[in-house]
Protein backbone atom coordinates (compact mmCIF):
# COMPACT_ATOMS: atom_id res chain seq x y z
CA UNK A 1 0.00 0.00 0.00
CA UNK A 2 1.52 2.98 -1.01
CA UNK A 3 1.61 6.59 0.94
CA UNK A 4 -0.17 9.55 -1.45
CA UNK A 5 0.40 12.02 1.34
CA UNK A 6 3.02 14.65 0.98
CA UNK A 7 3.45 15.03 4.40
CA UNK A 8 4.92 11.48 4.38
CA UNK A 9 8.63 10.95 3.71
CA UNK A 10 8.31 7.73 2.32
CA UNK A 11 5.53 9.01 0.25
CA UNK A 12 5.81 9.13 -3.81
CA UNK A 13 4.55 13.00 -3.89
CA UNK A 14 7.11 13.95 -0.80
CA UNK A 15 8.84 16.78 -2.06
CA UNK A 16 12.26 16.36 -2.79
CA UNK A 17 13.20 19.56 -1.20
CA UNK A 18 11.75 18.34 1.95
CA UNK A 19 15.32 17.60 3.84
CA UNK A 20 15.93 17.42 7.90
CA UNK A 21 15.84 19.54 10.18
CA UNK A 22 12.29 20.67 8.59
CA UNK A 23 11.75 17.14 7.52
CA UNK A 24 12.00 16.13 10.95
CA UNK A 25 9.77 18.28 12.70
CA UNK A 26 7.17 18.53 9.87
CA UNK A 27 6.67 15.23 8.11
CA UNK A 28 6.02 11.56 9.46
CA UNK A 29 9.09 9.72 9.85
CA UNK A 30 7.40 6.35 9.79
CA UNK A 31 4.87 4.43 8.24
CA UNK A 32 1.36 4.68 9.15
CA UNK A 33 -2.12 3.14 8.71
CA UNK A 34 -2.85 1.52 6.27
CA UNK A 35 0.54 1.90 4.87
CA UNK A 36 1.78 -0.51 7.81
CA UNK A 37 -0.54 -2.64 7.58
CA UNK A 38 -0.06 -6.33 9.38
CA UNK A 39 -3.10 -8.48 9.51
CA UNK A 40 -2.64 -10.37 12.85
CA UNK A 41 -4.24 -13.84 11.63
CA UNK A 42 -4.77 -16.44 14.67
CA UNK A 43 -6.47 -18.81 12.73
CA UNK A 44 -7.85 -20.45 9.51
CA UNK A 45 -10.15 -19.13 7.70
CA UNK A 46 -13.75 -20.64 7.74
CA UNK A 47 -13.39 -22.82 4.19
CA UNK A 48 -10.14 -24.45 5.96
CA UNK A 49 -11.42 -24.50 9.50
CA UNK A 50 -14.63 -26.44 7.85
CA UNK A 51 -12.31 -28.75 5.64
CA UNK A 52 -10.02 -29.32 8.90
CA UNK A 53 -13.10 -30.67 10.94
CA UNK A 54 -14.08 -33.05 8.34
CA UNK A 55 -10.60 -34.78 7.25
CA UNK A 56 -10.50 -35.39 11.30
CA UNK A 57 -13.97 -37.50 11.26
């Protein structure tokens, strides 16, 4: 997922002549939502969970 935000210095439309110190104090230095997204999965979905029950019978 890319960033479209300019304020974002991993971002595509981050101006080039955005450089620390302003950088720093005026742009995100890290990756947010939904740029960093990480589904947190703790199981199988419901087609596996349902063929997992019946290759146990």
């Amino acid at each position: 997922i890319r960033c479209e935000q300019s304020n974002c210095k991993f971002s595509l439309f981050h101006p080039a002549s955005c450089k620390p110190p302003a950088c720093l104090r005026t742009c995100w230095q890290y990756r947010r939502f939904p740029e960093q997204y990480s589904p947190h999965i703790d199981s199988y979905c419901p087609a596996c969970s349902f063929y997992q029950s019946n290759q146990d019978d």
